[in-house]
N, C-alpha and C. Protein backbone atom coordinates (compact mmCIF):
# COMPACT_ATOMS: atom_id res chain seq x y z
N UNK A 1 -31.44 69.96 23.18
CA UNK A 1 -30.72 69.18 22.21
C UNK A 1 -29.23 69.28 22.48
N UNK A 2 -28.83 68.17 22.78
CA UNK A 2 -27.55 68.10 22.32
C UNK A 2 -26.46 68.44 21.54
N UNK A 3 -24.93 68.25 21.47
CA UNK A 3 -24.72 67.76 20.49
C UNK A 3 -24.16 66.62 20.10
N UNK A 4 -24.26 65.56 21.06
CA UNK A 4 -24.65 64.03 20.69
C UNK A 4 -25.37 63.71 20.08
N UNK A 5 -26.36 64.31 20.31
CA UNK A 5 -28.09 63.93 19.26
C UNK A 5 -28.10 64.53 18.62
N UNK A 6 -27.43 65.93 18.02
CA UNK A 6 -27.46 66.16 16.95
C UNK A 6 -26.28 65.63 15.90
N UNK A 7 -25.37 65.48 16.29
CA UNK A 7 -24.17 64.46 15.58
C UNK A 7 -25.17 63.08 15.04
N UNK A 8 -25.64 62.50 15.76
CA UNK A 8 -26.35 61.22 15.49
C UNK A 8 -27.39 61.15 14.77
N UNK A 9 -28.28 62.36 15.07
CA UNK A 9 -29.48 62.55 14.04
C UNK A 9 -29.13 62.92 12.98
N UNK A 10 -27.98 63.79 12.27
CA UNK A 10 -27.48 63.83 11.29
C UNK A 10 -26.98 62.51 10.49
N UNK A 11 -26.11 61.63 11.66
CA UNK A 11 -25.32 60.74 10.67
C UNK A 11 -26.39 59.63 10.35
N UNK A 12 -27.53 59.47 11.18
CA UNK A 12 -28.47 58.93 10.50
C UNK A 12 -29.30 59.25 9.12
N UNK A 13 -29.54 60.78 9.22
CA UNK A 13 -30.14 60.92 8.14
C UNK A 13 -29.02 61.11 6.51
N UNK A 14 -27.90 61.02 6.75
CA UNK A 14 -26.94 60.80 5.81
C UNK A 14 -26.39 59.31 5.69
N UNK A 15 -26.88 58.25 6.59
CA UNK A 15 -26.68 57.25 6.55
C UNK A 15 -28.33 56.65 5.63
N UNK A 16 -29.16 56.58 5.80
CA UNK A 16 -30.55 56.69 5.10
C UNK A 16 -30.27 57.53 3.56
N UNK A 17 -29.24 58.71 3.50
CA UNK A 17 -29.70 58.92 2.12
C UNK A 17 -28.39 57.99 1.23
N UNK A 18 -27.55 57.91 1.84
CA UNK A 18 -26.53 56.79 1.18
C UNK A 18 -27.38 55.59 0.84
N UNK A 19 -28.19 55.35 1.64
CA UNK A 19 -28.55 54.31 1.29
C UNK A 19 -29.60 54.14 0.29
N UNK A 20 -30.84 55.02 0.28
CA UNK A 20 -31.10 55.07 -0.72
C UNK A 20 -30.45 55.78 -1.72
N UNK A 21 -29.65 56.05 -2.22
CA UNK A 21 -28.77 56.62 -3.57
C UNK A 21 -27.73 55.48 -3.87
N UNK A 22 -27.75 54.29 -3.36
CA UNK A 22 -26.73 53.59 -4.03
C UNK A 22 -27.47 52.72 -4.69
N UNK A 23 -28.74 51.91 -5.01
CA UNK A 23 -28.55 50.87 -5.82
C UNK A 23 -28.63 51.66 -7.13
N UNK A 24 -29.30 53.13 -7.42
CA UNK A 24 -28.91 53.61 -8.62
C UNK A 24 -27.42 54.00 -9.06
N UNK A 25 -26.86 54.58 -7.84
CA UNK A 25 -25.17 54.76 -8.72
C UNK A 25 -24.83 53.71 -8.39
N UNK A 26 -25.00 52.20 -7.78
CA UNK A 26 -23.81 51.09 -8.53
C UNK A 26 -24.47 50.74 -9.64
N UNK A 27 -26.15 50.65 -10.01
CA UNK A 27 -26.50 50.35 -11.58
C UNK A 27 -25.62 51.32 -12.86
N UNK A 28 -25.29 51.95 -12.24
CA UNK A 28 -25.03 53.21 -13.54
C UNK A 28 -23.59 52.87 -13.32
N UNK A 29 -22.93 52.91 -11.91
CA UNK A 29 -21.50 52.33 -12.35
C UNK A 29 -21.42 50.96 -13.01
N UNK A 30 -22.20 50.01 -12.48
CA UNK A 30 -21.41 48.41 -12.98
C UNK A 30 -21.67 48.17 -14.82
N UNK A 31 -22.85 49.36 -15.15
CA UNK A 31 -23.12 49.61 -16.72
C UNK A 31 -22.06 50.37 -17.18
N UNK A 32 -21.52 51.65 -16.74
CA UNK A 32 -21.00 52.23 -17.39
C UNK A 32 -19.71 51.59 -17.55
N UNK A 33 -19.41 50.68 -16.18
CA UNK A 33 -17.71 49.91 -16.04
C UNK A 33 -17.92 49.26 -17.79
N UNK A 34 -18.90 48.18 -17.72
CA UNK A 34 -19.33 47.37 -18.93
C UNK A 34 -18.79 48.13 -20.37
N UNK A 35 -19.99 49.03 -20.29
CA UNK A 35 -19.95 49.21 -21.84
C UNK A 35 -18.43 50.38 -22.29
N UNK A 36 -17.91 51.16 -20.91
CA UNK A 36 -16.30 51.32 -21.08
C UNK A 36 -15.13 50.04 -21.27
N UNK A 37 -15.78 49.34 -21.22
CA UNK A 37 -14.79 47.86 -21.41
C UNK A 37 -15.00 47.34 -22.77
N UNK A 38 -16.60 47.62 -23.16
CA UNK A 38 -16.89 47.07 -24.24
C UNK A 38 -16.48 48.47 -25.62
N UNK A 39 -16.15 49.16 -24.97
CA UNK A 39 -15.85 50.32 -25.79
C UNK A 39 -14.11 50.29 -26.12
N UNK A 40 -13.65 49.98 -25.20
CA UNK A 40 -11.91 49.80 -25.43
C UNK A 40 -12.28 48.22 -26.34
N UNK A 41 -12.47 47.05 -26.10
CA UNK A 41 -12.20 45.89 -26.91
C UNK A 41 -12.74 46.22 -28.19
N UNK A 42 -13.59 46.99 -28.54
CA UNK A 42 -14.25 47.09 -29.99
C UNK A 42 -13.26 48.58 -30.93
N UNK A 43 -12.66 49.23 -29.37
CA UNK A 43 -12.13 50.71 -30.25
C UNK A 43 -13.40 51.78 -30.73
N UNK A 44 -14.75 51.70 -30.39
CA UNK A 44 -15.96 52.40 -30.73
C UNK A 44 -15.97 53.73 -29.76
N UNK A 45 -15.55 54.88 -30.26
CA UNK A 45 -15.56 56.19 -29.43
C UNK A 45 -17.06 57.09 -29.74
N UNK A 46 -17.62 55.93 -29.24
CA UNK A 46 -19.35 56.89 -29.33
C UNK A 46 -19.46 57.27 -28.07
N UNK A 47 -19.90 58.90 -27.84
CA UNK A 47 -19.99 59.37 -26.75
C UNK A 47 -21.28 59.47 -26.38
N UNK A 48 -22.86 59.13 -26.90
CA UNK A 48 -23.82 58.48 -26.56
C UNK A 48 -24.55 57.53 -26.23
N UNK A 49 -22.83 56.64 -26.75
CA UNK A 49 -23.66 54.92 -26.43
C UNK A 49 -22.99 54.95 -24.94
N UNK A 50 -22.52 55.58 -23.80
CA UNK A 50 -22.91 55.66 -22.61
C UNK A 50 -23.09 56.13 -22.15
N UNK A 51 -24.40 57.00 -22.55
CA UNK A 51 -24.93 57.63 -21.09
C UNK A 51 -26.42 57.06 -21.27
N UNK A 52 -26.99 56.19 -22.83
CA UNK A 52 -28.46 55.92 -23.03
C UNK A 52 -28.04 54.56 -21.95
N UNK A 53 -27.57 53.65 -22.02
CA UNK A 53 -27.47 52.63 -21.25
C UNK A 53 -27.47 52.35 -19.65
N UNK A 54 -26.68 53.84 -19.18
CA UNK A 54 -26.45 53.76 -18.05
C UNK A 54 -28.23 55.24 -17.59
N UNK A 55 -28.75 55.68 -18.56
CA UNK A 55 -29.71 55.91 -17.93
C UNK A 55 -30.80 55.35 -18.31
N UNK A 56 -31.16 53.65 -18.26
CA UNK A 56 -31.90 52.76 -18.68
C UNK A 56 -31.20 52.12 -17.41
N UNK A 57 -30.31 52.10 -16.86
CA UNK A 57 -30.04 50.91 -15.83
C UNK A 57 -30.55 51.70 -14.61
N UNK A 58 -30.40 52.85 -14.60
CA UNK A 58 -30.79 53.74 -13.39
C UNK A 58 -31.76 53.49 -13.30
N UNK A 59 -33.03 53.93 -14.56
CA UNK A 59 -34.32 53.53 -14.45
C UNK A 59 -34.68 52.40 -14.38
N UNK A 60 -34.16 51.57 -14.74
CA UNK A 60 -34.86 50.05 -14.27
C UNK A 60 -34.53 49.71 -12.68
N UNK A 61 -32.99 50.52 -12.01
CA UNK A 61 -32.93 50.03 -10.69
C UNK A 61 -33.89 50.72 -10.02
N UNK A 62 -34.14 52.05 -10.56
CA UNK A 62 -35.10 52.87 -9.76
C UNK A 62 -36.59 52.19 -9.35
N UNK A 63 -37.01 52.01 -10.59
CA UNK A 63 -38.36 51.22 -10.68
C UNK A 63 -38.22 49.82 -9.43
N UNK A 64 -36.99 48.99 -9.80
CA UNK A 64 -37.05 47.76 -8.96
C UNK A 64 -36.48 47.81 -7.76
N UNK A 65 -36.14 49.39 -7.02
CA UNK A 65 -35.69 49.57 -5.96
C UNK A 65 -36.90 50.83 -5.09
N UNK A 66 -37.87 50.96 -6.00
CA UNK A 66 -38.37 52.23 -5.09
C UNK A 66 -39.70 51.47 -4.42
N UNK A 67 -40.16 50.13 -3.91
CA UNK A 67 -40.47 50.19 -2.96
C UNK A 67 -40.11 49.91 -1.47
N UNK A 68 -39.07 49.47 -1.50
CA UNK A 68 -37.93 49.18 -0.83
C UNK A 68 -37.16 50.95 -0.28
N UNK A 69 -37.40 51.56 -1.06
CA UNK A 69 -36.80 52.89 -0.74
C UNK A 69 -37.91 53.75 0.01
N UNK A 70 -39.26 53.59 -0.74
CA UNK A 70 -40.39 54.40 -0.32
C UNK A 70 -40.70 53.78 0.97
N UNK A 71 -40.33 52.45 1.59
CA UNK A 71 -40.10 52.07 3.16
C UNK A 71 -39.58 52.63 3.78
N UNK A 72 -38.38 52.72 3.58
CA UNK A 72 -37.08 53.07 4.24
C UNK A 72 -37.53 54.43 4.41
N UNK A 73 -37.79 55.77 3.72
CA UNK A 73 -38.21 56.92 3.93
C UNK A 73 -39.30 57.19 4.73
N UNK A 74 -40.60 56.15 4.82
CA UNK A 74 -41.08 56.38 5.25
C UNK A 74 -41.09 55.88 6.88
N UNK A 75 -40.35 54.85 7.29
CA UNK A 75 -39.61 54.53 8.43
C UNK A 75 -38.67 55.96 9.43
N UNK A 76 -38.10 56.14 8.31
CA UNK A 76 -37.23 57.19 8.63
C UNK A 76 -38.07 58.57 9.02
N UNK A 77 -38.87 58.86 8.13
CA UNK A 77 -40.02 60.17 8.57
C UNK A 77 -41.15 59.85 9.79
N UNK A 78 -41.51 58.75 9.73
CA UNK A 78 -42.08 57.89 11.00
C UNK A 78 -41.83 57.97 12.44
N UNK A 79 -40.52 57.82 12.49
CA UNK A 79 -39.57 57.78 13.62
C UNK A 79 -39.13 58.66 13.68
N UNK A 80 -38.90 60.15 12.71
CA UNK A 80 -38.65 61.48 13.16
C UNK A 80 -39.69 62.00 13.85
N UNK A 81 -41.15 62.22 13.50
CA UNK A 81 -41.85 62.17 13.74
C UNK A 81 -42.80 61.66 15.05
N UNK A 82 -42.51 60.85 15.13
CA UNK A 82 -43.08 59.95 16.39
C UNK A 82 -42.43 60.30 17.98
N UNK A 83 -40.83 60.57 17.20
CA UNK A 83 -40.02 61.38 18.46
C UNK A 83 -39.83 62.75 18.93
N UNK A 84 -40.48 63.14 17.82
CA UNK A 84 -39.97 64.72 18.16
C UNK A 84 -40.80 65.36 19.18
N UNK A 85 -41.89 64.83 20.36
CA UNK A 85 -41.48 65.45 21.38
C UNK A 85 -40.41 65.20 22.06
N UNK A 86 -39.73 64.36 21.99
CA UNK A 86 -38.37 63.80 22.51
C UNK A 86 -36.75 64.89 21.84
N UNK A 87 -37.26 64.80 20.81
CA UNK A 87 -36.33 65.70 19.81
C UNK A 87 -36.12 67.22 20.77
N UNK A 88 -37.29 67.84 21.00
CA UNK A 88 -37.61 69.37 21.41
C UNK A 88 -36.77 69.84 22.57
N UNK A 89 -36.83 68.73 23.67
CA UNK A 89 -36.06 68.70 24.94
C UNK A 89 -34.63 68.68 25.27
């Protein structure tokens, strides 16, 4: 092993987890941007009305993003897998 291939096999597998971890933190950011906007125009300093919202957006992106994710992982474990006699050398 390298350390070309290991530089690369890393930034892949940190490139794969960025990727799956963002459609939940931009759901939870573009909610929380919201209802902090909707919290300054109204003047309402409730410190529970954002975090139930933004963990209802997580879970709904989660739900409408995890088979799309459960691909991608399993692509990714596939192809670790499939190479690693290649990996060993």
């Amino acid at each position: 092993m390298t350390p070309e291939f290991l530089t690369g096999f890393f930034f892949e597998a940190i490139k794969t987890a960025i990727m799956l971890a963002a459609p939940m933190l931009l759901a939870g950011l573009i909610v929380g941007l919201a209802v902090s906007i909707f919290q300054s125009v109204t003047s309402i300093n409730e410190m529970t009305m954002t975090f139930i919202p933004k963990m209802l957006a997580v879970a709904c992106a989660l739900l409408f993003f995890l088979p799309w994710m459960v691909q991608t992982m399993l692509s990714f474990t596939q192809n670790l897998f499939t190479n690693f006699p290649t990996y060993i050398r």
